[in-house]
Protein backbone atom coordinates (compact mmCIF):
# COMPACT_ATOMS: atom_id res chain seq x y z
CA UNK A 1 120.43 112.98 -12.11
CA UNK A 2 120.33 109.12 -10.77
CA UNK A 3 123.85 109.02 -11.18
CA UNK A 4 124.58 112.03 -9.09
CA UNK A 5 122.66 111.26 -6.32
CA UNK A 6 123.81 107.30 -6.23
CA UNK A 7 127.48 109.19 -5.95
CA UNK A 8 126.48 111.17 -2.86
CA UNK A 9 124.73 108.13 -1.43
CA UNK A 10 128.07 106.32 -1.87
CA UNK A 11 130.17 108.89 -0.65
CA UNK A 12 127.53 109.88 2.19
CA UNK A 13 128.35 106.22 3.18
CA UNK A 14 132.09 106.51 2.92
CA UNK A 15 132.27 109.25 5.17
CA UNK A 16 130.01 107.64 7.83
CA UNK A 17 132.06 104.61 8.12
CA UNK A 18 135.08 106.90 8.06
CA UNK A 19 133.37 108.61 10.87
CA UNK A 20 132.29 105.41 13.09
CA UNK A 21 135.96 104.23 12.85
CA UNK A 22 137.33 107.53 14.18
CA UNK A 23 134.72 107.45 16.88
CA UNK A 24 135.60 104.03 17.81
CA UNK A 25 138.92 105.71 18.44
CA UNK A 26 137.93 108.97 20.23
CA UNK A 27 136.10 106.37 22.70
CA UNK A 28 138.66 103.82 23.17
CA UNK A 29 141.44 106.50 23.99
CA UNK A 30 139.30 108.48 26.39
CA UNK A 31 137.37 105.13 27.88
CA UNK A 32 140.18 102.63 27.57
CA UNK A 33 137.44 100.77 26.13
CA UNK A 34 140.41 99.24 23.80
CA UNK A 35 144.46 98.32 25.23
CA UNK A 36 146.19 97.58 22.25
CA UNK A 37 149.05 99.29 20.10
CA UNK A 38 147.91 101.25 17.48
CA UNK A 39 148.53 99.73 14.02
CA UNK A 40 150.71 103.11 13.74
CA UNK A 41 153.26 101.83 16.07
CA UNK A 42 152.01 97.99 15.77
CA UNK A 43 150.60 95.70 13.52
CA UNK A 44 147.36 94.86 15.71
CA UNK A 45 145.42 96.06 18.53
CA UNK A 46 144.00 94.97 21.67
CA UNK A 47 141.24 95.34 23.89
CA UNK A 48 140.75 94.74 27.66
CA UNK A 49 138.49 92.19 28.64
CA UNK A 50 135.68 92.82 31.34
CA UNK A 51 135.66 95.64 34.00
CA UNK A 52 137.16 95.84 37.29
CA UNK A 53 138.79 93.29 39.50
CA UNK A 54 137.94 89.45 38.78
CA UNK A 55 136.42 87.46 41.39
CA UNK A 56 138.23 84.84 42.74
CA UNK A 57 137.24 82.30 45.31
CA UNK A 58 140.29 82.43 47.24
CA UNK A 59 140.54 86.01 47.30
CA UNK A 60 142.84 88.29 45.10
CA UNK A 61 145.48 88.93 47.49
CA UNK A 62 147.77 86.85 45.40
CA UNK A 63 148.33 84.57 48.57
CA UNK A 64 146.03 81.13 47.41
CA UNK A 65 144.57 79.04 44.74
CA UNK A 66 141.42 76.99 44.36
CA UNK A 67 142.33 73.22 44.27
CA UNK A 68 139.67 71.76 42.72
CA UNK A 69 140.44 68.19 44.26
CA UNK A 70 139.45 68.72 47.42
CA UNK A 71 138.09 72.04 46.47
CA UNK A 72 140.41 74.11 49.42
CA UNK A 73 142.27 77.08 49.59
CA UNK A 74 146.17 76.50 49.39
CA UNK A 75 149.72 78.52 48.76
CA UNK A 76 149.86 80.03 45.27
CA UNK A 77 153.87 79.05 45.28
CA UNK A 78 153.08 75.55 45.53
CA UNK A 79 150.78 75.57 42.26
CA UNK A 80 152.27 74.14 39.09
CA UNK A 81 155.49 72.44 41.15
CA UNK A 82 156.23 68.94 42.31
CA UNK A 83 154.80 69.57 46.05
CA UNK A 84 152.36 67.77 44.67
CA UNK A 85 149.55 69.43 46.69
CA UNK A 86 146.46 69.49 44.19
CA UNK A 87 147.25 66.28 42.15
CA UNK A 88 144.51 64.87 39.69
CA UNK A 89 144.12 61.42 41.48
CA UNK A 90 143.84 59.48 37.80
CA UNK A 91 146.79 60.96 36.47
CA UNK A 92 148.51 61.60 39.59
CA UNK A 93 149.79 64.98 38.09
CA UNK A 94 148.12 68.53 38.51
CA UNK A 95 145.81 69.93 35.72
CA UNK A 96 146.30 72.87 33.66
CA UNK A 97 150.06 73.43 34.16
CA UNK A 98 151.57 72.45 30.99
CA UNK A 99 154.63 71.04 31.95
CA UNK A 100 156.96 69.72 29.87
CA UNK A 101 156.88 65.93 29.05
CA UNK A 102 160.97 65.89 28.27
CA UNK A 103 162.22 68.41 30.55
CA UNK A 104 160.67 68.40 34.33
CA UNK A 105 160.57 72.15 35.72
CA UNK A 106 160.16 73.37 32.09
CA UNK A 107 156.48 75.03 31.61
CA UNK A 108 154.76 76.36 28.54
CA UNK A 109 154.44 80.04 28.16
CA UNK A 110 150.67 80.90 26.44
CA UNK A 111 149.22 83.68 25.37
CA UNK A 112 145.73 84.37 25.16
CA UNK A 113 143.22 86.04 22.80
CA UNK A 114 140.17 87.35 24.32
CA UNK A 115 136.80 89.29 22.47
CA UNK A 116 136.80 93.30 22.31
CA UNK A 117 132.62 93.11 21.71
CA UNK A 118 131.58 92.37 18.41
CA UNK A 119 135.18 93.49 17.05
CA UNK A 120 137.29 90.68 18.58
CA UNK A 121 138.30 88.52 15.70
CA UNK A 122 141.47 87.84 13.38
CA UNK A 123 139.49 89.92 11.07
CA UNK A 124 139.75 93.00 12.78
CA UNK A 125 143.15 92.41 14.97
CA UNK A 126 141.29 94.06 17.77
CA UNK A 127 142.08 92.44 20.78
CA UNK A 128 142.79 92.00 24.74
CA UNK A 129 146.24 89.41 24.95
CA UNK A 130 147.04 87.96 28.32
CA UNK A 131 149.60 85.42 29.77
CA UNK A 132 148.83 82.06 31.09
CA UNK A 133 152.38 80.43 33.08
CA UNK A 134 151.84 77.81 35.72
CA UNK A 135 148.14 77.31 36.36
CA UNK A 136 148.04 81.52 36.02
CA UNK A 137 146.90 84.07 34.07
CA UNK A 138 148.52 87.46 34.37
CA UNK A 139 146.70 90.32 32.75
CA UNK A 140 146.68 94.22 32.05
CA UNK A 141 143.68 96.44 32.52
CA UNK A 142 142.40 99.98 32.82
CA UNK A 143 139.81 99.13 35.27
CA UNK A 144 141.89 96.53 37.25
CA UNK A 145 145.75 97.04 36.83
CA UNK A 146 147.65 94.05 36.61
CA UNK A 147 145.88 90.82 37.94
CA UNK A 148 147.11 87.61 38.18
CA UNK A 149 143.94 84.71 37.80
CA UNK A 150 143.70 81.31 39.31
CA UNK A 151 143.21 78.86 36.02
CA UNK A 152 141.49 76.15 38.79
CA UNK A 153 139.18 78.40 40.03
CA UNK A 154 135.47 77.79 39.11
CA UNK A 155 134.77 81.24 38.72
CA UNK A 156 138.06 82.39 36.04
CA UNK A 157 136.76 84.22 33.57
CA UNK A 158 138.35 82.12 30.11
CA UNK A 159 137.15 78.99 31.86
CA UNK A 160 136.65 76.51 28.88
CA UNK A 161 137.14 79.16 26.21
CA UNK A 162 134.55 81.59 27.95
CA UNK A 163 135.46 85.29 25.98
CA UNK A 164 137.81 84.21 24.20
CA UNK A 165 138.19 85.19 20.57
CA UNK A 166 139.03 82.46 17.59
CA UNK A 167 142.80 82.80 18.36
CA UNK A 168 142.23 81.26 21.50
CA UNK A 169 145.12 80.16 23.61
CA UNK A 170 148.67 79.49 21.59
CA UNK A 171 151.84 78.14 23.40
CA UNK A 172 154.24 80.71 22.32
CA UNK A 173 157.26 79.52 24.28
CA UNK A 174 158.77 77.59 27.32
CA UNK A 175 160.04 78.88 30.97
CA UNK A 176 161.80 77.30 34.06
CA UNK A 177 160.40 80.46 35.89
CA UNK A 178 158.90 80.18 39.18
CA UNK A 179 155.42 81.82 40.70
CA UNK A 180 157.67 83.97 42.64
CA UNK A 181 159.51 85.18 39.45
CA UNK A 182 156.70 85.78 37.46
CA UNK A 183 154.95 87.99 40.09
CA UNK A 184 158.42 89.61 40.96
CA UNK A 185 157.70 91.22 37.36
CA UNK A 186 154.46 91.59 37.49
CA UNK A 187 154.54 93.99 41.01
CA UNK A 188 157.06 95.56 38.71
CA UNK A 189 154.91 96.78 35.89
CA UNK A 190 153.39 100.29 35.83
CA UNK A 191 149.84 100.29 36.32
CA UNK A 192 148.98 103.82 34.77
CA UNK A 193 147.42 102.44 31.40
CA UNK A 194 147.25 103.69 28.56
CA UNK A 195 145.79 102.42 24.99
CA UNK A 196 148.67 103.76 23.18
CA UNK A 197 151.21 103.86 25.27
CA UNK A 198 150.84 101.01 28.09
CA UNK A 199 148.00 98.62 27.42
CA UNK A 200 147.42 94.82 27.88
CA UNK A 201 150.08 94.02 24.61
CA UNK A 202 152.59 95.85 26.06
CA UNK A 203 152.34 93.96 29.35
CA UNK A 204 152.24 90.50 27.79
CA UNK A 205 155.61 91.09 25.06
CA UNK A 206 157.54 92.60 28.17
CA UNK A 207 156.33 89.14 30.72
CA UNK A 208 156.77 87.21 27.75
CA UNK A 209 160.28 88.58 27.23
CA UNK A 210 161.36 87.92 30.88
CA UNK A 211 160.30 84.62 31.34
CA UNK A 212 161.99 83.56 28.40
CA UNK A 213 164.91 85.26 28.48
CA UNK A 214 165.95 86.45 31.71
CA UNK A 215 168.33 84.62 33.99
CA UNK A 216 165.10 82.86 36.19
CA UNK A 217 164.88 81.01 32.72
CA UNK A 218 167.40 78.10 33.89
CA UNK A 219 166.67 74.87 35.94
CA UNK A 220 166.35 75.37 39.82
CA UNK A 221 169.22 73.41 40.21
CA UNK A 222 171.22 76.07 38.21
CA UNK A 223 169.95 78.19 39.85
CA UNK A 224 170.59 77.54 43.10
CA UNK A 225 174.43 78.21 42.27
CA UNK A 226 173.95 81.39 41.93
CA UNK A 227 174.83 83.79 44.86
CA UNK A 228 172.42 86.76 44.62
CA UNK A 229 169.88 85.81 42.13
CA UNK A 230 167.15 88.29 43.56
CA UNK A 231 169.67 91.32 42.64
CA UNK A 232 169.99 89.82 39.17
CA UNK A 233 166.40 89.67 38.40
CA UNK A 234 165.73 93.11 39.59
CA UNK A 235 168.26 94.44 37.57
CA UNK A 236 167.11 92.41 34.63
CA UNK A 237 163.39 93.73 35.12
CA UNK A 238 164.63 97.45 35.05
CA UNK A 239 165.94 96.83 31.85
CA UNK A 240 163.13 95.13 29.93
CA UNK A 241 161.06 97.73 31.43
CA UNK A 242 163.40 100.62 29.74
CA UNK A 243 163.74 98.83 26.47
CA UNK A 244 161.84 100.76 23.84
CA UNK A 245 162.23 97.78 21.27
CA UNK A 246 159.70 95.97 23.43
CA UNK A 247 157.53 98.67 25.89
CA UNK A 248 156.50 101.93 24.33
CA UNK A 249 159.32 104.60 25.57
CA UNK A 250 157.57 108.05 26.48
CA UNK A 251 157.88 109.49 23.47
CA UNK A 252 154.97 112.34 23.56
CA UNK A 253 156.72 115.64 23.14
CA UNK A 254 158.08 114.34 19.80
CA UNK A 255 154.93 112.22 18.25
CA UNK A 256 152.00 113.16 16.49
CA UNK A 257 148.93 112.26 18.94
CA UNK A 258 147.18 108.94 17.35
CA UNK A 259 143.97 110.55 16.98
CA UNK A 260 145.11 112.97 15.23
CA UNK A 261 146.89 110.85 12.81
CA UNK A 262 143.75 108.51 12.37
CA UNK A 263 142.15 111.73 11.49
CA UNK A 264 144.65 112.76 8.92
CA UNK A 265 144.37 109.34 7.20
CA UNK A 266 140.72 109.40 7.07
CA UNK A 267 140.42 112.93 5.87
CA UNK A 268 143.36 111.73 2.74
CA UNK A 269 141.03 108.80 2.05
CA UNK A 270 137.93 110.64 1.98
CA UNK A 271 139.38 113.60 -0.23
CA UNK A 272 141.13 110.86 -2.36
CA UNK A 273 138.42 109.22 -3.00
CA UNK A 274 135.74 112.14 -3.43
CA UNK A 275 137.02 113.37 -7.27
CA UNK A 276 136.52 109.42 -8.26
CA UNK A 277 132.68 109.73 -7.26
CA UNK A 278 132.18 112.52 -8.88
CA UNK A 279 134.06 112.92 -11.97
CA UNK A 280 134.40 109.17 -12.70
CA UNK A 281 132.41 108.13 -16.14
């Protein structure tokens, strides 16, 4: 008799995690409490970090950036260049633009990690991703669309590792890209989210794949040879945007809805595992 009911204990507790996880889903679909490929289509998943629009002390029309020199207001295009118009007087260069020591104009690309509540760890894979390129952080939310975040200003919300999970920030790759190139793509972007379909991951492998591979990637002197450059990168944005090898490709008429495959796997698991509670020794 012991035995029996230490089996349905066991398998009482089986089905309630099996439950919570399939909740967790329900709620993240319906919510967008999570933006991040399902591990059916993607290895990990992400979640979006804080609700609504981020404050910004220069506003978030895109137009300025804090300089924390002389603490005013000043062009976004001129961040992360040689105008030199926010330079750290001891090094004489501006902070938190992670240019490259070898090649001037060349800038680190970065992508962040950031927490999804108590689940936002490497051992869970549940996670919001953004991009950081040229003192800026462009990011991909339900509640706020695409945003683009001054690194300088006091009030950014990953200032000095604030919400970010233990993956932190990585340098993934490099980009001669400019401020106006980077936002060309990001005005580009659709903002209808959606966790399975066009989340936060999604946003940052498509920017990620444009400023590293599209033709802006080439020094401005290159670049300046070039007789309708704004044409090219248009064109080049339409097609990352249609490639299904790196956005998800509407596919819905044709797949089986996620939830409904989570809930196919947990019911297998459960009935798999009910016969070894029960008949088991």
């Amino acid at each position: 008799v012991l035995v029996f009911f230490y089996r349905i204990a066991v398998l009482y507790k089986i089905i309630l995690m099996a439950f919570k996880i399939f909740l967790y889903f329900l709620l993240a679909s319906y919510f967008g409490i999570a933006c991040g490929h399902s591990s059916i289509a993607r290895s990990s998943s992400s979640g979006s970090s804080g609700t609504g629009t981020a404050p910004q002390t220069c506003g978030t029309d895109n137009n300025k950036f804090y300089c924390p020199v002389d603490e005013l207001c000043k062009p976004r295009s001129q961040r992360c260049t040689h105008a030199n118009v926010c330079n750290n007087p001891q090094t004489n260069k501006e902070d938190g633009c992670y240019e490259s020591t070898t090649y001037p104009g060349l800038y680190e690309v970065r992508l962040g990690h950031a927490k999804l509540g108590l689940l936002g760890s490497k051992q869970y894979a549940l996670e919001h991703q953004f991009i950081v390129y040229r003192g800026f952080t462009y990011e991909f939310g339900k509640s706020y669309g695409v945003q683009i975040l001054d690194t300088a200003d006091p009030q950014y919300k990953y200032h000095n590792g604030m919400n970010l999970n233990s993956n932190g920030i990585e340098t993934v790759d490099y980009s001669y890209c400019t401020w106006d190139d980077a936002t060309k793509f990001a005005n580009k972007w659709n903002d209808e989210y959606s966790l399975w379909s066009n989340n936060c991951q999604h946003f940052t492998d498509a920017l990620k794949e444009y400023l590293t591979t599209s033709s802006c990637n080439e020094p401005q002197s290159n670049r300046v040879k070039r007789e309708d450059g704004t044409a090219d990168l248009d064109q080049e944005i339409n097609n990352i945007l249609q490639n299904c090898s790196i956005v998800c490709c509407d596919n819905e008429g044709n797949a089986v809805s996620p939830i409904m495959m989570i809930s196919i796997i947990l019911f297998s698991i459960t009935v798999a595992v009910i016969p070894t509670v029960f008949f088991q020794g």
